[in-house]
Protein backbone atom coordinates (compact mmCIF):
# COMPACT_ATOMS: atom_id res chain seq x y z
CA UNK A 1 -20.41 -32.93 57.31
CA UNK A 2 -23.70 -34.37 58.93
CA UNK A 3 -25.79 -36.41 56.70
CA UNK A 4 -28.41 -34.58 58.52
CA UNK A 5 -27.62 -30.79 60.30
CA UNK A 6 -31.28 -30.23 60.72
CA UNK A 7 -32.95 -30.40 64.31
CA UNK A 8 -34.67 -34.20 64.44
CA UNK A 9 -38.41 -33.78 64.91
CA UNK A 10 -39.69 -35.65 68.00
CA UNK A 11 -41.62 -38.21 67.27
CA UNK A 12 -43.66 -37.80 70.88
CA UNK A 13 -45.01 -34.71 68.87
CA UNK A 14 -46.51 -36.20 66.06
CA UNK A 15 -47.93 -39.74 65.10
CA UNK A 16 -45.57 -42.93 63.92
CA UNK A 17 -46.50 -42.14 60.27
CA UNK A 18 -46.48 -38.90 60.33
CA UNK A 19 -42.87 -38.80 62.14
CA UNK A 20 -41.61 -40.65 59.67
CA UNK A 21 -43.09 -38.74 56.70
CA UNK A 22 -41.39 -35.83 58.14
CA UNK A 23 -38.35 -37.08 58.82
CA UNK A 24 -37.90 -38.31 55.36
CA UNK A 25 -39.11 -34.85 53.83
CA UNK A 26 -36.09 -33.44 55.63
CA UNK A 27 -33.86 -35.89 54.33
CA UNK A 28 -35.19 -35.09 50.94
CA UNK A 29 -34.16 -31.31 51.08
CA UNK A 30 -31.08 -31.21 52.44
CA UNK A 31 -30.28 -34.13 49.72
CA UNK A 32 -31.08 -31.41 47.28
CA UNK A 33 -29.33 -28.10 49.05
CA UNK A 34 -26.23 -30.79 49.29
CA UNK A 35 -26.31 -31.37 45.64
CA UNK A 36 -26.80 -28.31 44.70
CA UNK A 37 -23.26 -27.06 46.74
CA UNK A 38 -21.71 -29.29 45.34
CA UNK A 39 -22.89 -28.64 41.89
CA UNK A 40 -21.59 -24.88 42.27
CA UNK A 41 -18.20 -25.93 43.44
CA UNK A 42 -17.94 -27.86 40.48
CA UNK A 43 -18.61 -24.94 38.28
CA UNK A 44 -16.71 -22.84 39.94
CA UNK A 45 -13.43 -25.12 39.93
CA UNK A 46 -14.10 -25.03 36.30
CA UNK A 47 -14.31 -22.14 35.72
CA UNK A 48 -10.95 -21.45 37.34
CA UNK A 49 -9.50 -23.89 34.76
CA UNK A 50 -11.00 -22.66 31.81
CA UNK A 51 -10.80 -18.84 32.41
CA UNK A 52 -7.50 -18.38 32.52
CA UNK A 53 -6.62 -20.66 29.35
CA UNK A 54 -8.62 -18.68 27.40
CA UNK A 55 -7.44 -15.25 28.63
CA UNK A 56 -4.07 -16.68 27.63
CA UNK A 57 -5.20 -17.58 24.06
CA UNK A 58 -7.02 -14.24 23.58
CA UNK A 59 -3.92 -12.38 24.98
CA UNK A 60 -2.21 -14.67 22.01
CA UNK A 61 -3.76 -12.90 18.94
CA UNK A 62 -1.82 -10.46 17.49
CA UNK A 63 -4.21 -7.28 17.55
CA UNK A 64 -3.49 -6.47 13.68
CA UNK A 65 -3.85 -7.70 10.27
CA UNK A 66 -3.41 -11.46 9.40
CA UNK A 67 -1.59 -11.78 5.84
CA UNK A 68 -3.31 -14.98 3.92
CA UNK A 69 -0.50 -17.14 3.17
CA UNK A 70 0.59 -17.09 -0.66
CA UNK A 71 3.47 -17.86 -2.57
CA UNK A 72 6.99 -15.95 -1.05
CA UNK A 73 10.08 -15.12 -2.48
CA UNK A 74 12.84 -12.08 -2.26
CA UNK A 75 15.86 -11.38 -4.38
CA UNK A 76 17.19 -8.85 -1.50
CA UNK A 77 20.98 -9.59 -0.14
CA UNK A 78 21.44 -10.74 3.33
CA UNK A 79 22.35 -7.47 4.68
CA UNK A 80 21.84 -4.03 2.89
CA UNK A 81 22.66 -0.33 4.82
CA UNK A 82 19.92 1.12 7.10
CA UNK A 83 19.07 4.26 8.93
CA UNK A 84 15.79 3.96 10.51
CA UNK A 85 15.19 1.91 14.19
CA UNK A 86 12.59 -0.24 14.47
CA UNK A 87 10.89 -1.68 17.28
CA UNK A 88 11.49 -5.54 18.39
CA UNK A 89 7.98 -5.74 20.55
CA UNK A 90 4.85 -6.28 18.47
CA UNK A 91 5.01 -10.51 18.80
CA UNK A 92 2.71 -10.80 21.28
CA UNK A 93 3.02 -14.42 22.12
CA UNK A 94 5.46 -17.45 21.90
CA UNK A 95 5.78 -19.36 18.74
CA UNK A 96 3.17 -16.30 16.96
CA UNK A 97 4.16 -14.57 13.56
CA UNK A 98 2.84 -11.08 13.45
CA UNK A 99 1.73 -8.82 11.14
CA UNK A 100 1.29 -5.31 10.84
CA UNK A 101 -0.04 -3.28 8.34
CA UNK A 102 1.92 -0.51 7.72
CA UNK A 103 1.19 1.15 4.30
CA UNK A 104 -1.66 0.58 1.19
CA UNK A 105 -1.64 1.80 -2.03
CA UNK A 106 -5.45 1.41 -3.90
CA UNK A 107 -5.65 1.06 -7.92
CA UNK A 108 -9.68 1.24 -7.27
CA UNK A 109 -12.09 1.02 -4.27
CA UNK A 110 -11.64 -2.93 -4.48
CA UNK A 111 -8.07 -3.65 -5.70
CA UNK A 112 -5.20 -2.94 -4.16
CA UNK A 113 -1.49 -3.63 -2.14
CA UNK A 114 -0.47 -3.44 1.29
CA UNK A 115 3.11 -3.26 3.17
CA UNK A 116 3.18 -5.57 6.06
CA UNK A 117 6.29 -5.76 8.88
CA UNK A 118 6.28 -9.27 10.06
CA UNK A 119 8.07 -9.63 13.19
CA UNK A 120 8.78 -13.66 13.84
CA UNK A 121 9.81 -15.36 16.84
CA UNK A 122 13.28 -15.82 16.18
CA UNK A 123 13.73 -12.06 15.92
CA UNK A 124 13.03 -11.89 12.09
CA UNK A 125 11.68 -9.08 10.74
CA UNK A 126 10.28 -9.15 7.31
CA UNK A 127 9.30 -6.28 5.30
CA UNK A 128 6.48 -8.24 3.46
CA UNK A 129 4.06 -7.22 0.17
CA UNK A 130 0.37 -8.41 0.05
CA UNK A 131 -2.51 -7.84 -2.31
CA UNK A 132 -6.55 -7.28 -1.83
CA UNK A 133 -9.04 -7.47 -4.26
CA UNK A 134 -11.87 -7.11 -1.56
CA UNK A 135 -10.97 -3.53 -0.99
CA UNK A 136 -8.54 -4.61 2.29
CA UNK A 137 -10.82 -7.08 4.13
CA UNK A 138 -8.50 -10.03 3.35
CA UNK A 139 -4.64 -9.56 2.31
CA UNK A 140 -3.06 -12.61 0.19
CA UNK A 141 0.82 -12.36 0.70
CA UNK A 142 2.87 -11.94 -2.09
CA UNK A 143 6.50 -11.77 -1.48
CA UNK A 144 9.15 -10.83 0.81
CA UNK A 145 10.44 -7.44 0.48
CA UNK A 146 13.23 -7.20 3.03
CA UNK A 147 14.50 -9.59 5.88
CA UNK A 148 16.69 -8.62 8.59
CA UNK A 149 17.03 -8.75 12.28
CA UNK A 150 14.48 -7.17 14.46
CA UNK A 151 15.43 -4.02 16.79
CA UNK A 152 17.46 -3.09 13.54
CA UNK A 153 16.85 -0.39 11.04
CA UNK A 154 14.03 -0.45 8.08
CA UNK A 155 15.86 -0.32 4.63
CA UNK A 156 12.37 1.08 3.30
CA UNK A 157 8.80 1.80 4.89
CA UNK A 158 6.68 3.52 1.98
CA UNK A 159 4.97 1.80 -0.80
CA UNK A 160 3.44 2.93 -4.53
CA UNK A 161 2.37 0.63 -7.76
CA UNK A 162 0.91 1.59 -10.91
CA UNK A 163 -1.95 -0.54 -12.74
CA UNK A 164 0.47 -2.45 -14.58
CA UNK A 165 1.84 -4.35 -11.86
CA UNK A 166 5.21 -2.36 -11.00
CA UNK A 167 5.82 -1.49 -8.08
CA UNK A 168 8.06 0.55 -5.98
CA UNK A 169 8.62 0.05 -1.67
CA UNK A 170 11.27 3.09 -0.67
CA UNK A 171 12.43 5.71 1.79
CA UNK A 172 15.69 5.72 2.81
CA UNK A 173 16.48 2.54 0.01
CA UNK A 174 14.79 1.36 -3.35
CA UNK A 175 13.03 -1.88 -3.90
CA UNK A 176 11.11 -2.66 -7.35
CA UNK A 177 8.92 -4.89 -8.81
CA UNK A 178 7.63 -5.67 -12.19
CA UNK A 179 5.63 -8.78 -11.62
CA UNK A 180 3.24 -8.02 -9.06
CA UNK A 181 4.83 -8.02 -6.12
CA UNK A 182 5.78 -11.73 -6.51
CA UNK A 183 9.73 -10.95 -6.19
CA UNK A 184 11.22 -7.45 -5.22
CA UNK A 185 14.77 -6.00 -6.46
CA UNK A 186 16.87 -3.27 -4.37
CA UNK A 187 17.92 -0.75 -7.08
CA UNK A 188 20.64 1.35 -5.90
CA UNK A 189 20.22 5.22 -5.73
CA UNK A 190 22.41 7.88 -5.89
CA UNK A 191 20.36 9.38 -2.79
CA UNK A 192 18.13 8.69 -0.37
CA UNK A 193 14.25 8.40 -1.85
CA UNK A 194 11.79 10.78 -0.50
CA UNK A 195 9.09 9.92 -2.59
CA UNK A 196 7.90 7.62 -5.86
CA UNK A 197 4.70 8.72 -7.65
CA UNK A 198 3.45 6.49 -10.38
CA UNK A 199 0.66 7.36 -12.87
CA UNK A 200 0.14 4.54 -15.61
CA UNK A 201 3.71 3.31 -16.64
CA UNK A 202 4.94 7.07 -15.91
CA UNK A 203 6.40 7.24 -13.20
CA UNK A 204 8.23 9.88 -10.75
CA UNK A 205 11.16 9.70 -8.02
CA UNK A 206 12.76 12.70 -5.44
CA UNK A 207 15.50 12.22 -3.75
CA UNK A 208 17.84 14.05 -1.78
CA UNK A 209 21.42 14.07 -2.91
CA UNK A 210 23.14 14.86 0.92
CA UNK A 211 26.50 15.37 0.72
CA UNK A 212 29.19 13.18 2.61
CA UNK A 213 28.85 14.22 6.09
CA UNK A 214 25.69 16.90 6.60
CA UNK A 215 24.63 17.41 9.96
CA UNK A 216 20.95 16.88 10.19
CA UNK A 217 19.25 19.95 10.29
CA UNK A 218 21.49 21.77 7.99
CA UNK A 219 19.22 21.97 4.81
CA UNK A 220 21.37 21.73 2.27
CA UNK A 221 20.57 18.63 0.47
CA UNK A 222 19.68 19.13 -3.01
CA UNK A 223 16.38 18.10 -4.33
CA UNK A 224 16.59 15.16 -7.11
CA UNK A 225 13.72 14.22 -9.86
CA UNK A 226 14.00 11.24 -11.75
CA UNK A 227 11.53 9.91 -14.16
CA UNK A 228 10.57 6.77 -16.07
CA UNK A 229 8.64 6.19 -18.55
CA UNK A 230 8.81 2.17 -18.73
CA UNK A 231 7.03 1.43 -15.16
CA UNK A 232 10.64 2.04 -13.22
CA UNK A 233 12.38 -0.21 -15.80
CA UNK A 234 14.57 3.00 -16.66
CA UNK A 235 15.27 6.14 -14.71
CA UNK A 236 16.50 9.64 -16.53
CA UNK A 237 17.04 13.03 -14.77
CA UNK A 238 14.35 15.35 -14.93
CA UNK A 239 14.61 18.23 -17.63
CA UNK A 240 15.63 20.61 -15.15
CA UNK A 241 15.51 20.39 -11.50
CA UNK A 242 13.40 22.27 -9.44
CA UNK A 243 15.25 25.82 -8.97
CA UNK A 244 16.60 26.04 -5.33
CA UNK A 245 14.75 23.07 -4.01
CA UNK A 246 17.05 22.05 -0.89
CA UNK A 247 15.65 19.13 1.61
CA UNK A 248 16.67 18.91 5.47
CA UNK A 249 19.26 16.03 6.51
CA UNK A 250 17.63 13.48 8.35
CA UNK A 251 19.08 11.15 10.74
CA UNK A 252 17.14 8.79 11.35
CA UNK A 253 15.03 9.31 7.69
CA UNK A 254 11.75 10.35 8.68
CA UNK A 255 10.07 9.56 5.12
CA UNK A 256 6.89 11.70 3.55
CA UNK A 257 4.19 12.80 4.09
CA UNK A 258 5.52 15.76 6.72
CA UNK A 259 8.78 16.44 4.96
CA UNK A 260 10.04 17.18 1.51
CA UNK A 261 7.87 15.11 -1.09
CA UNK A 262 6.58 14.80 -4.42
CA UNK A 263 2.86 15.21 -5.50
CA UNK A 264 1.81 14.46 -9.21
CA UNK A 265 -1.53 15.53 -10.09
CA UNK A 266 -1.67 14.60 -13.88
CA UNK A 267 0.65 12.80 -16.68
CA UNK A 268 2.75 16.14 -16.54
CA UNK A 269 1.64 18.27 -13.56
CA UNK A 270 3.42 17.69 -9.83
CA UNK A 271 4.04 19.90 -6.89
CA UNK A 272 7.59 19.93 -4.93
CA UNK A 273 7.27 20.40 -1.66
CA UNK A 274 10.09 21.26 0.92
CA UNK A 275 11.08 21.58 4.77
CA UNK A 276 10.21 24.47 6.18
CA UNK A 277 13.18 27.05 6.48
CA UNK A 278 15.48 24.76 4.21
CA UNK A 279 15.26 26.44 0.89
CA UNK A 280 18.06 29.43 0.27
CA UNK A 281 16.25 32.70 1.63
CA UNK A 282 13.01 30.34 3.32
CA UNK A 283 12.52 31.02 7.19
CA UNK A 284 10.70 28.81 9.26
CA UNK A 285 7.42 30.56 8.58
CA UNK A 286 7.20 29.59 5.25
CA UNK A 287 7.71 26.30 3.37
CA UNK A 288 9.00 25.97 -0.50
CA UNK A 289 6.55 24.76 -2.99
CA UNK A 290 7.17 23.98 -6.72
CA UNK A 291 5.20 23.18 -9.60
CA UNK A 292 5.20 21.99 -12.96
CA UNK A 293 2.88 21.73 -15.97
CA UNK A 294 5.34 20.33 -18.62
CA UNK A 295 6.95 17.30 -17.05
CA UNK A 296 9.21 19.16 -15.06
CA UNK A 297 11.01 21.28 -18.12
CA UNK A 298 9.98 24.12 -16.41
CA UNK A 299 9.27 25.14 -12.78
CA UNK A 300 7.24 27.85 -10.71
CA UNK A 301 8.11 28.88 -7.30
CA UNK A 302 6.13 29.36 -4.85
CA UNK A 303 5.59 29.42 -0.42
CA UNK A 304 3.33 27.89 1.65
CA UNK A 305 2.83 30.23 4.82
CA UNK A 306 3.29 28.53 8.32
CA UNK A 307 2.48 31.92 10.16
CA UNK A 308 5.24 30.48 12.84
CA UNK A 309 8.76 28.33 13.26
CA UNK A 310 7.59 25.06 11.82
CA UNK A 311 9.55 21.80 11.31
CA UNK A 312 7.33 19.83 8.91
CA UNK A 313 4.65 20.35 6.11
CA UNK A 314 2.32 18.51 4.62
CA UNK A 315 0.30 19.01 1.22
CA UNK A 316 -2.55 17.92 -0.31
CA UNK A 317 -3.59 19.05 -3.62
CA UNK A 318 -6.63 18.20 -6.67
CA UNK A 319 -6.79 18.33 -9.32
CA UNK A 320 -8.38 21.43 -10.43
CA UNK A 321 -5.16 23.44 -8.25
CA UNK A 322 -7.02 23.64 -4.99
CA UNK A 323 -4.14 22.90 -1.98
CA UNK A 324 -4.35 22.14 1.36
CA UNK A 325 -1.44 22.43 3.19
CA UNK A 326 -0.70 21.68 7.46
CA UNK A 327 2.91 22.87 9.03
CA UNK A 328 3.31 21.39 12.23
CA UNK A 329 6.34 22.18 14.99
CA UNK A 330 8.38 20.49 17.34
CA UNK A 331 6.02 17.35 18.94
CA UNK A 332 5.30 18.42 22.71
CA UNK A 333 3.63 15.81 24.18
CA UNK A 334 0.30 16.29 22.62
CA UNK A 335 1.01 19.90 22.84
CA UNK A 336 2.35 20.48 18.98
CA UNK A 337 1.40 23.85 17.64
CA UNK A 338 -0.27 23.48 13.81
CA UNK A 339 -1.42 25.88 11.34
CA UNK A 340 -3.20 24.83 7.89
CA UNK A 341 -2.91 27.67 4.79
CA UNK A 342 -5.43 26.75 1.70
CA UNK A 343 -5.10 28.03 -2.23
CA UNK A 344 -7.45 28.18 -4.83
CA UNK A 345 -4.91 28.77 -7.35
CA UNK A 346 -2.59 26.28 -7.41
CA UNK A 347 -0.15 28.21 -4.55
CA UNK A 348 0.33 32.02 -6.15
């Protein structure tokens, strides 16, 4: 490049000093307009170096839930029977741990526990407990629920605890603790656990008691209560089971809420709920419903209406008997058909 691109004034046209003066004015601004080229080149090739770094270490964070590190410890065995998939592809950068929140349970608007699946480098997939006490703004992990390999199958996906520090991770398996979530415990079941409600240190299990070999979809899976009234320390048989209460066979378990489930509404109130169609003379137009109001010694029957073939229910109920209840059928690409029935009266 020219030190000087600009047309040279002729000196015949001006005076000695003034040619000069002029000449040197030129020399001046094209001194600047060189500097100031260069000075956006510069910024420019940094900009090219520092752009994409930081697009890489943005594209780095995991897009969920950070657990605060805490104290970690599990009592589960190596390797313990599974029947859900789960996916290997949340770690969203080299050498990253990742967490993802995947279930709470609040005591109050302030204090509570959340269910984290921690998906490692190394293909490690934890099933992971943590606690809040700033109503879920920061998590402080507890302890390890489950370990096994990623791309495998969840032993358990739901959680529940009471205010005494038990508490209960489940669906298909059981894991319990009684310190705080500190160190968990598989318990072994006789079925696979739908649902664990705890109220104080009562507290409530349903499971379904398949027998060897149902073919999903069959509905003839009996309907299992359990209660304890020691926090989960000891489990006994309801009084009497809910009359007729049959769940569907799932394969892989697709746990609550949308299936059969267990809602408790007081110390000795609850509601049974059931796939539609499974329970002996149910069609898919109407789902069963069961309810309590003496600790399960004694049940009443009732239906939720659909109004069409549905596959899965869901209930919601107070209190004071009010119930909301959504059946939903087969998924359709956005294009699910839904219906939601409401009682005043506790379901009659």
């Amino acid at each position: 490049m020219s030190d000087n691109p600009f047309p040279p004034i002729d000196p015949l046209d001006l005076p000695d000093s003034e040619s000069r003066l002029a000449q040197a004015a030129s020399r001046r601004t094209h001194l600047r307009r060189r500097r100031a080229v260069l000075a956006v080149l510069a910024t420019a090739a940094l900009v090219a170096v520092v752009l994409p770094l930081a697009l890489t270490v943005r594209a780095g964070r995991p897009r969920s839930v950070q657990v605060i590190e805490g104290p970690s410890t599990t009592q589960t065995p190596a390797s313990t029977p599974a029947t859900v998939g789960r996916s290997a592809t949340a770690t969203t950068a080299v050498g990253r741990v990742t967490d993802s929140l995947q279930r709470i349970a609040f005591l109050n608007p302030r204090q509570g526990y959340g269910l984290f699946d921690r998906q490692s480098p190394d293909g490690v997939c934890e099933t992971v407990a943590a606690k809040t006490t700033d109503g879920g703004a920061h998590f402080t992990r507890l302890g390890t629920v489950d370990s096994q390999s990623c791309g495998g199958s969840e032993n358990a996906s739901m959680l529940a605890f009471d205010n005494h520090g038990d508490g209960f991770v489940y669906g298909p398996k059981l894991f319990v603790t009684h310190n705080g979530g500190v160190t968990w415990t598989p318990q072994a079941q006789p079925g696979t656990v739908l649902s664990v409600e705890a109220l104080g240190y009562s507290v409530w299990m349903l499971e379904d008691d398949c027998p060897a070999g149902a073919n999903p979809g069959t509905g003839v899976c009996p309907l299992r209560l359990f209660e304890s009234p020691d926090g989960g320390q000891s489990w006994k048989p309801s009084p009497t089971e809910p009359p007729g209460a049959v769940g569907s066979v799932a394969e892989p378990f697709v746990p609550p809420p949308g299936q059969d489930g267990l809602i408790r509404t007081g110390a000795s109130t609850a509601y049974v709920l059931s796939t539609p169609g499974s329970s002996p003379g149910g069609s898919p137009a109407s789902a069963g419903l069961w309810y309590t109001t003496d600790s399960g010694s004694t049940w009443t029957t009732e239906a939720i209406p659909c109004g069409f073939p549905a596959l899965s229910v869901s209930l919601s109920a107070a209190s004071d008997k009010s119930l909301t209840a959504v059946c939903a059928g087969e998924p359709g690409a956005g294009s699910q058909l839904k219906s939601t029935a409401v009682s005043q009266d506790g379901g009659r």
